[in-house]
PDB file of N, CA and C in Angstrom:
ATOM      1  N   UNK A   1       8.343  21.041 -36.498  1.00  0.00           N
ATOM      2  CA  UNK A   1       9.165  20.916 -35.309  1.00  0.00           C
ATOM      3  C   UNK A   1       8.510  21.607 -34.117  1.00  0.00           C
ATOM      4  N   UNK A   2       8.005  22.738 -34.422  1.00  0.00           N
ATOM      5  CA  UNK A   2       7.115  23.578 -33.565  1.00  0.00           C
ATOM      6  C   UNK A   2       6.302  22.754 -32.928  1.00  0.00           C
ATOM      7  N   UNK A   3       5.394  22.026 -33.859  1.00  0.00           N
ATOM      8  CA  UNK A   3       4.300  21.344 -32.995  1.00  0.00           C
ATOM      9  C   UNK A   3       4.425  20.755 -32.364  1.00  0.00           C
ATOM     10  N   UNK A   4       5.724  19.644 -32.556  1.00  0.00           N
ATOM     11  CA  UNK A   4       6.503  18.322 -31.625  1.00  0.00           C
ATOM     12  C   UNK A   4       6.620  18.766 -30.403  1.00  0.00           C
ATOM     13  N   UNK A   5       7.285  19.895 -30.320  1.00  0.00           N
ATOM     14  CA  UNK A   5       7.858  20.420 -29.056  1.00  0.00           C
ATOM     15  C   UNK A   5       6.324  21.005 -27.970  1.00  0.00           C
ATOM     16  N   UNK A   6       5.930  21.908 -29.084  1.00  0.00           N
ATOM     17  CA  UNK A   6       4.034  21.457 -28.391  1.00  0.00           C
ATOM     18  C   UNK A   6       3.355  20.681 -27.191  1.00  0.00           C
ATOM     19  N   UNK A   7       3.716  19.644 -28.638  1.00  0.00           N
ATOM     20  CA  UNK A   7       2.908  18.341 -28.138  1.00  0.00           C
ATOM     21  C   UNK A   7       3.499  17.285 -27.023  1.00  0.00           C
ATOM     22  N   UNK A   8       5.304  17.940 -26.914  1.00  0.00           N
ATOM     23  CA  UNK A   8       5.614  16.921 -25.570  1.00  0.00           C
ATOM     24  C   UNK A   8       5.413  18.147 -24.602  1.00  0.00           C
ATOM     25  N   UNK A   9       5.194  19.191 -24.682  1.00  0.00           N
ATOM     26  CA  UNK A   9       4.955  20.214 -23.519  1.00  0.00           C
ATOM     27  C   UNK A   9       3.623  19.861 -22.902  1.00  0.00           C
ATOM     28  N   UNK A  10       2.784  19.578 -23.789  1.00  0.00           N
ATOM     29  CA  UNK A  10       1.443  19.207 -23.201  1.00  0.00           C
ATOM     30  C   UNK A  10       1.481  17.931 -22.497  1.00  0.00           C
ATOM     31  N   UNK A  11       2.311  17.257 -22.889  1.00  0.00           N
ATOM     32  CA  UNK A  11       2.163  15.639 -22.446  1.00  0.00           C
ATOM     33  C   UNK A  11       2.932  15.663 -21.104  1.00  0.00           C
ATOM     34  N   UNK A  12       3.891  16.491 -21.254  1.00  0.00           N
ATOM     35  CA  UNK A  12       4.708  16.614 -19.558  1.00  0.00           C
ATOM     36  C   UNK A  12       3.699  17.269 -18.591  1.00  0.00           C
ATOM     37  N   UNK A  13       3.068  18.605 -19.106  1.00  0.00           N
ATOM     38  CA  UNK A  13       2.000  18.735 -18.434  1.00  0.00           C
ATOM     39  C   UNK A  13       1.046  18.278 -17.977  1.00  0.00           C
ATOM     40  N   UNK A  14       0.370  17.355 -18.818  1.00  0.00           N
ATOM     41  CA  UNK A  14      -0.882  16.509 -18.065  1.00  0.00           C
ATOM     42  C   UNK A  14      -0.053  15.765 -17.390  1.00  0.00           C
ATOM     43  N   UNK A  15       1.201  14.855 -17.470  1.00  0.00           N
ATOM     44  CA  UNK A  15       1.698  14.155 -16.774  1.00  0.00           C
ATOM     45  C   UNK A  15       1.819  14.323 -15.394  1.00  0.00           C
ATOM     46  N   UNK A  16       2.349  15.862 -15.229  1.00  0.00           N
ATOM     47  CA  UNK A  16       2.595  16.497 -13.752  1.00  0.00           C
ATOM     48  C   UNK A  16       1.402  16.513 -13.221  1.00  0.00           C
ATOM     49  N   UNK A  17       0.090  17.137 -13.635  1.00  0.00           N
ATOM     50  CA  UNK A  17      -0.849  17.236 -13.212  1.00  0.00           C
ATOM     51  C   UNK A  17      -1.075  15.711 -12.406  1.00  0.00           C
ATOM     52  N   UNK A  18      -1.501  14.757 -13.684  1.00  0.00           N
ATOM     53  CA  UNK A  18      -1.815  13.440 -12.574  1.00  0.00           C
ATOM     54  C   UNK A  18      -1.185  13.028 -11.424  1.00  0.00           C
ATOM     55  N   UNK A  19       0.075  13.054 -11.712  1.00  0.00           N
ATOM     56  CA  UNK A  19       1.275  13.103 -10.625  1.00  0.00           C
ATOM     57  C   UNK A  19       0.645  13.859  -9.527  1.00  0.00           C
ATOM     58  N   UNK A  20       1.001  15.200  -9.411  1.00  0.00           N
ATOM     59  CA  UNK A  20       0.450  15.794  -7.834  1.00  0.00           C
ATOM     60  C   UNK A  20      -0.976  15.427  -7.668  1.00  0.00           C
ATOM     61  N   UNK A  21      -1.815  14.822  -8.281  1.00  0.00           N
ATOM     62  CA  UNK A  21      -3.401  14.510  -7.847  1.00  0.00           C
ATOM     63  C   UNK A  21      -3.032  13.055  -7.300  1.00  0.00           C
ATOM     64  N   UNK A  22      -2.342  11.976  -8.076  1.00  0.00           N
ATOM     65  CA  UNK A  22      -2.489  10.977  -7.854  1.00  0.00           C
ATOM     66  C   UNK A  22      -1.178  10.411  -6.447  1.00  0.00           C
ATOM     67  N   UNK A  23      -0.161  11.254  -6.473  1.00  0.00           N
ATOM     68  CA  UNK A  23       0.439  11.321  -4.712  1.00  0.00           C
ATOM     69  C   UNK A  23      -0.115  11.001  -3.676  1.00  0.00           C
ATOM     70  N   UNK A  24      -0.988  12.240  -3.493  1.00  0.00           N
ATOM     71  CA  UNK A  24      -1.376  12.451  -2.157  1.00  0.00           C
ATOM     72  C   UNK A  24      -2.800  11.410  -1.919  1.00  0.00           C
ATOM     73  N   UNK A  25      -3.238  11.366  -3.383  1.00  0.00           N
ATOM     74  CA  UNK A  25      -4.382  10.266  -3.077  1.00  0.00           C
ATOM     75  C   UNK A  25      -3.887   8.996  -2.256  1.00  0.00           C
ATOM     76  N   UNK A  26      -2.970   8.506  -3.201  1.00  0.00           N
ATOM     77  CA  UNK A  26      -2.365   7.290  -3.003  1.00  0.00           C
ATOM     78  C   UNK A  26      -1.935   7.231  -1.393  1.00  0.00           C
ATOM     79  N   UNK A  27      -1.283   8.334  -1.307  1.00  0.00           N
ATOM     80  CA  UNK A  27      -0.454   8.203   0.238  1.00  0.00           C
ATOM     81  C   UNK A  27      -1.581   8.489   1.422  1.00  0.00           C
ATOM     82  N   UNK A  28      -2.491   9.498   0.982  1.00  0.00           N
ATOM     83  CA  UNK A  28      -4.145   9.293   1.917  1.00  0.00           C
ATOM     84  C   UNK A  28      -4.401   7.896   1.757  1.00  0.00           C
ATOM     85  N   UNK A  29      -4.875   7.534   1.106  1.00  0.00           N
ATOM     86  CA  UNK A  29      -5.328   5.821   1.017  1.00  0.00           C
ATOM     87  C   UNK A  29      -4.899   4.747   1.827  1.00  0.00           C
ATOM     88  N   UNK A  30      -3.313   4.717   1.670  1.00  0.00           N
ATOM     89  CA  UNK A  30      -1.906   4.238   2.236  1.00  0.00           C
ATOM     90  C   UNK A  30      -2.239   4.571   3.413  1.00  0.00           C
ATOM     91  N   UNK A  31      -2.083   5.391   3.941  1.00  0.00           N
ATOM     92  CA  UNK A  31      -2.280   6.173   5.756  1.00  0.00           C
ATOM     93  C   UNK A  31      -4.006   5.883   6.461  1.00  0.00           C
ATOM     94  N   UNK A  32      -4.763   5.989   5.538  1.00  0.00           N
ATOM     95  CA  UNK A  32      -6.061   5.721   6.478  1.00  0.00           C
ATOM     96  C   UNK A  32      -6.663   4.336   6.425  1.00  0.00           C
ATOM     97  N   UNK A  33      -6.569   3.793   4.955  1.00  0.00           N
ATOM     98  CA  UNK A  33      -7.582   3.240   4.846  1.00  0.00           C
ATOM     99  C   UNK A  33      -6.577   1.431   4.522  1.00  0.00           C
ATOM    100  N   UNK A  34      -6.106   1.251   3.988  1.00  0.00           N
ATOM    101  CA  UNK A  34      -4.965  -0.168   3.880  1.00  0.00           C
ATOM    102  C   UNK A  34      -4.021  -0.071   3.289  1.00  0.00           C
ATOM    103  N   UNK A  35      -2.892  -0.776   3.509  1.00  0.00           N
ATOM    104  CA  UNK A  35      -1.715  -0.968   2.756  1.00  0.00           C
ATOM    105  C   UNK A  35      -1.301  -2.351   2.682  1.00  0.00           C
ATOM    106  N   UNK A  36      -0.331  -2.748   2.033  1.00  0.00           N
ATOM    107  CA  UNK A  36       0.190  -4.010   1.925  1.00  0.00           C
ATOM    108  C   UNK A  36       1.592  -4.012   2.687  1.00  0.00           C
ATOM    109  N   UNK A  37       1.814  -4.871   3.238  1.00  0.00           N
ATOM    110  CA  UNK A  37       3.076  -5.664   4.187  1.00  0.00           C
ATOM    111  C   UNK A  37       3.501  -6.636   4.000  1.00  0.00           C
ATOM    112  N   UNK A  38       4.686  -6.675   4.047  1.00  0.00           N
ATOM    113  CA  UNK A  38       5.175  -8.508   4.064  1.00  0.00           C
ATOM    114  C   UNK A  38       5.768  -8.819   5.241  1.00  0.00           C
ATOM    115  N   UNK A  39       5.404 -10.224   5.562  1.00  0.00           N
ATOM    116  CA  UNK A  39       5.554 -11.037   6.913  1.00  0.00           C
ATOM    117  C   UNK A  39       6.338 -11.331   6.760  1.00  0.00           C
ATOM    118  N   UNK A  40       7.534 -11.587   7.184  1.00  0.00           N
ATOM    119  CA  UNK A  40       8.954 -12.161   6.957  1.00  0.00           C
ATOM    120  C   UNK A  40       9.168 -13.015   8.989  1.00  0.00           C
ATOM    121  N   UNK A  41       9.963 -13.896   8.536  1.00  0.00           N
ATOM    122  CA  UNK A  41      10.511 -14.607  10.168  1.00  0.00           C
ATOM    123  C   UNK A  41       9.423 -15.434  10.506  1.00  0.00           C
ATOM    124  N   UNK A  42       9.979 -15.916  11.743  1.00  0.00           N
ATOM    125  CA  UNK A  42       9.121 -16.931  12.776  1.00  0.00           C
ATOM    126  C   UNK A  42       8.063 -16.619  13.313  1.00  0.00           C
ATOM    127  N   UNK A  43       8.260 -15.086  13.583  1.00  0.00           N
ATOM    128  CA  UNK A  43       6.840 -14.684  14.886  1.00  0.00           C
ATOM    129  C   UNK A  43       5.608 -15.040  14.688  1.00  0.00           C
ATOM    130  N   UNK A  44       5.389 -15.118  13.481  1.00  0.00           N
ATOM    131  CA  UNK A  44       4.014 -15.158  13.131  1.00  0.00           C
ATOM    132  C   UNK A  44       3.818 -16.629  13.096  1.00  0.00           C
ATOM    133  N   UNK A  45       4.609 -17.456  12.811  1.00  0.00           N
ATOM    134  CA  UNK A  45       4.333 -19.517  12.990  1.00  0.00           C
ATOM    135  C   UNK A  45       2.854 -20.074  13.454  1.00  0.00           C
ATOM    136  N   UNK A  46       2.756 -20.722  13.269  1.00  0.00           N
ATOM    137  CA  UNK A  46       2.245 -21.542  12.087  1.00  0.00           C
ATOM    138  C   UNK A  46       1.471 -20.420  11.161  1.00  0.00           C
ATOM    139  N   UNK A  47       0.743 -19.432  11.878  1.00  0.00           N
ATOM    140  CA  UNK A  47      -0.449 -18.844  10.862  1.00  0.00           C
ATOM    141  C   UNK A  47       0.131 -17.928   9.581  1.00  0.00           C
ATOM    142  N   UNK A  48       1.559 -17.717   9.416  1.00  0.00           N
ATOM    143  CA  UNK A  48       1.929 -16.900   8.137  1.00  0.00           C
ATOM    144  C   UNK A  48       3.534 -17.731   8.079  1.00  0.00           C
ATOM    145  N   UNK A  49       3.675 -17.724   7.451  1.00  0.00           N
ATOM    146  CA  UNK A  49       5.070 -18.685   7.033  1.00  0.00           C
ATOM    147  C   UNK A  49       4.904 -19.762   7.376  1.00  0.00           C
ATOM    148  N   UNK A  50       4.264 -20.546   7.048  1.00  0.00           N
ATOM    149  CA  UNK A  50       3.984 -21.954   7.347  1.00  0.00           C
ATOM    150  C   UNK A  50       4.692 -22.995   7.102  1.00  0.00           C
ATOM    151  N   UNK A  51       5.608 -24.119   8.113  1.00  0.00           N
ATOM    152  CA  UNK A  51       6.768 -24.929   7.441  1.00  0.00           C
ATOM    153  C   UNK A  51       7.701 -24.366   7.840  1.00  0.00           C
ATOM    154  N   UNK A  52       8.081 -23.025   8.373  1.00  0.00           N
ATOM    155  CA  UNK A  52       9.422 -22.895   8.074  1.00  0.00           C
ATOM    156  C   UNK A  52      10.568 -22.268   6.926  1.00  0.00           C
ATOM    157  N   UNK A  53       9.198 -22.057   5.788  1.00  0.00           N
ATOM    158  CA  UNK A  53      10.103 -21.680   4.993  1.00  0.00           C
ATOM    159  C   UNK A  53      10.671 -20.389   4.460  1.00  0.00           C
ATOM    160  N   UNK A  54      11.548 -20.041   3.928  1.00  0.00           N
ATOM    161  CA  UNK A  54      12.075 -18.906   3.620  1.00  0.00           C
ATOM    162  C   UNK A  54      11.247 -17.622   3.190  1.00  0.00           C
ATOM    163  N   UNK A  55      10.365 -17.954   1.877  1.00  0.00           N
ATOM    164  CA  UNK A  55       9.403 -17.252   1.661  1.00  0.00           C
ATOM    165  C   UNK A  55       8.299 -16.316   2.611  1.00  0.00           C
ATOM    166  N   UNK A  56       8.166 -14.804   2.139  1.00  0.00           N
ATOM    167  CA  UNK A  56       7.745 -14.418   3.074  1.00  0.00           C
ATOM    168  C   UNK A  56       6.333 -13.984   2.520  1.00  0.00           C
ATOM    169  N   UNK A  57       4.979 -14.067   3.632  1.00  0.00           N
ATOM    170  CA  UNK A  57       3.868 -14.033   3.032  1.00  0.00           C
ATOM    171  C   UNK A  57       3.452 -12.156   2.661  1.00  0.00           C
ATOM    172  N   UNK A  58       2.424 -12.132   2.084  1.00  0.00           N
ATOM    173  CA  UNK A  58       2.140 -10.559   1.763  1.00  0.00           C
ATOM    174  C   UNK A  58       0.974 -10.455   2.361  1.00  0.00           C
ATOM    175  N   UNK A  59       0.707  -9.746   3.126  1.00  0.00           N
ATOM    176  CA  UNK A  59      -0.702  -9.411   3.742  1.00  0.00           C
ATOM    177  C   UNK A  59      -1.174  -7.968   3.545  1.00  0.00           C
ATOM    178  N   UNK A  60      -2.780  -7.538   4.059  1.00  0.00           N
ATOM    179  CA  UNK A  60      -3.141  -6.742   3.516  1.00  0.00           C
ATOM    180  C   UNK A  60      -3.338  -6.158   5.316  1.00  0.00           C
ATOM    181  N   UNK A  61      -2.841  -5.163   5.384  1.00  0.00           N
ATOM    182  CA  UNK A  61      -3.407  -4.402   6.673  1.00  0.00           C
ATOM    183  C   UNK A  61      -4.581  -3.094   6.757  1.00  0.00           C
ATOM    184  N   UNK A  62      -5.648  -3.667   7.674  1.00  0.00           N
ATOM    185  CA  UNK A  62      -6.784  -2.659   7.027  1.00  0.00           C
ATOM    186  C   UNK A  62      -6.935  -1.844   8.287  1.00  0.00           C
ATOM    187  N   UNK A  63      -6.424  -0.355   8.389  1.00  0.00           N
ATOM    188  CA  UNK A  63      -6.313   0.364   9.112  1.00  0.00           C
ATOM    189  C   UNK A  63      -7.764   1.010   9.421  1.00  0.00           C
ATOM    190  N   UNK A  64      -8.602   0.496   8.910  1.00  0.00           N
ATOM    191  CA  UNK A  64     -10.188   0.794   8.865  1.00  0.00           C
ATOM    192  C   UNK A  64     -10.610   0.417  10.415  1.00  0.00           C
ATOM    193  N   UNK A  65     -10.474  -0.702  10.070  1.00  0.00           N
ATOM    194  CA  UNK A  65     -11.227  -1.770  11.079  1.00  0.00           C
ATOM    195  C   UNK A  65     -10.240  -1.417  12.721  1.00  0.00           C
ATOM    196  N   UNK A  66      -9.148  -0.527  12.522  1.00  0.00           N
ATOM    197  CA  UNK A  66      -8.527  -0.284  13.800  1.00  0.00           C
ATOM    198  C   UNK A  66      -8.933   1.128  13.886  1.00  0.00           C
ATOM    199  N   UNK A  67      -9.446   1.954  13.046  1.00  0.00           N
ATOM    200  CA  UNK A  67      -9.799   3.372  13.454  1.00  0.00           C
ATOM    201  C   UNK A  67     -11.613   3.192  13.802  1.00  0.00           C
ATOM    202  N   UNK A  68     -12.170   2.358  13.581  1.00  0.00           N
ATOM    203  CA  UNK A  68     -13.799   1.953  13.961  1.00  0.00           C
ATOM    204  C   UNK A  68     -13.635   1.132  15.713  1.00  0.00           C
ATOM    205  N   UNK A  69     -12.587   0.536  15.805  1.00  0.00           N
ATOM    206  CA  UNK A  69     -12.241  -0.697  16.970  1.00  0.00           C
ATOM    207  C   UNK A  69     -13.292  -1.968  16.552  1.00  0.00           C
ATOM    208  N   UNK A  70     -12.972  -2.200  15.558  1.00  0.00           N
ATOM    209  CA  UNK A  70     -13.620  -3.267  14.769  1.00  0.00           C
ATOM    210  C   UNK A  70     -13.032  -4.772  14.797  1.00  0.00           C
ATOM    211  N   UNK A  71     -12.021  -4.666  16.237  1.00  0.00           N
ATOM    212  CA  UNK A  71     -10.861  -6.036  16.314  1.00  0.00           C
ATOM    213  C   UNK A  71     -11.890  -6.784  16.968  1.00  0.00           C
ATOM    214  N   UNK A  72     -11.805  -8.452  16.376  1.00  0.00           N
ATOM    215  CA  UNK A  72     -12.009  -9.556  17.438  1.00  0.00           C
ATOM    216  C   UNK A  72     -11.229 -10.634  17.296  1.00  0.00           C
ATOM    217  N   UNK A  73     -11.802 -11.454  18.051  1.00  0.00           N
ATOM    218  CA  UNK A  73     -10.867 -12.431  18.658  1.00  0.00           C
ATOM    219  C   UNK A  73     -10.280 -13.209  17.632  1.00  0.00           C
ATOM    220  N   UNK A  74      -9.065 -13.521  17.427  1.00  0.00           N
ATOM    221  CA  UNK A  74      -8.985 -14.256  15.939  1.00  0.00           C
ATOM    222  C   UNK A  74      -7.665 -13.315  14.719  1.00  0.00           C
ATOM    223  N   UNK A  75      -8.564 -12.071  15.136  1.00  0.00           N
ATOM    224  CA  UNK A  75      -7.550 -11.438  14.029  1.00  0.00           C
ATOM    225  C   UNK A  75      -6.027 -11.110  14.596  1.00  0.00           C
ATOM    226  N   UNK A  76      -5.414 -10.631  13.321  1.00  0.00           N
ATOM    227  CA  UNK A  76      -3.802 -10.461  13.625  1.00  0.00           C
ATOM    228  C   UNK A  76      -3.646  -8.817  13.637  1.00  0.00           C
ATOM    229  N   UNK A  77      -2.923  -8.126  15.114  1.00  0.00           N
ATOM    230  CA  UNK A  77      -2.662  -7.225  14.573  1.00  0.00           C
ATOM    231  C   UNK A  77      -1.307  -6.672  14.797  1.00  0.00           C
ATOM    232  N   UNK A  78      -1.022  -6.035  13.953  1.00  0.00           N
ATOM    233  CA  UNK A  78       0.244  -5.009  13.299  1.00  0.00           C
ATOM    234  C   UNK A  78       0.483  -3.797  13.892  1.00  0.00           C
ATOM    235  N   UNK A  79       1.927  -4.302  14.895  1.00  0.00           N
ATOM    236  CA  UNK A  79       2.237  -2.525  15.932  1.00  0.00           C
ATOM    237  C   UNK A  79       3.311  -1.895  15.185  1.00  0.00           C
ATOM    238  N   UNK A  80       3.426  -0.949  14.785  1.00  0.00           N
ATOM    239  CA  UNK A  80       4.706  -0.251  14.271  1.00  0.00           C
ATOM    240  C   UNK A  80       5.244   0.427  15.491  1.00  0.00           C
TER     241      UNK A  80
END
């Protein structure tokens, strides 16, 4: 019984560990470098919801290419 209790002490432990390493990675990543969005509505017509229809598209926003000023003519961009 001893050991059981052990062996989920260790397992909650490494668990936490990855947890606070893998957070802040994730949310650095998220904040500098891309995240994912979904397009929902009209605004975007014809080039993301195409038709009209309900469904909303998923795009990838690459916050890279706006911290370099890497925009040209053509691309879509995303104001919060």
């Amino acid at each position: 019984m001893a050991q059981a209790q052990s062996l989920g002490k260790r397992y909650i432990k490494a668990f936490f560990k990855g947890f606070f390493v893998a957070v802040p990675v994730t949310v650095t990543f998220l904040d500098r470098v891309a995240c994912v969005a979904r397009v929902e509505g009209a605004s975007m017509q014809p080039s993301l919801n195409p038709g009209g229809r309900q469904a909303s598209d998923v795009v990838l926003l690459n916050h890279w290419s706006i911290r370099n000023y890497d925009v040209q003519r053509g691309d879509i961009v995303s104001l919060v």
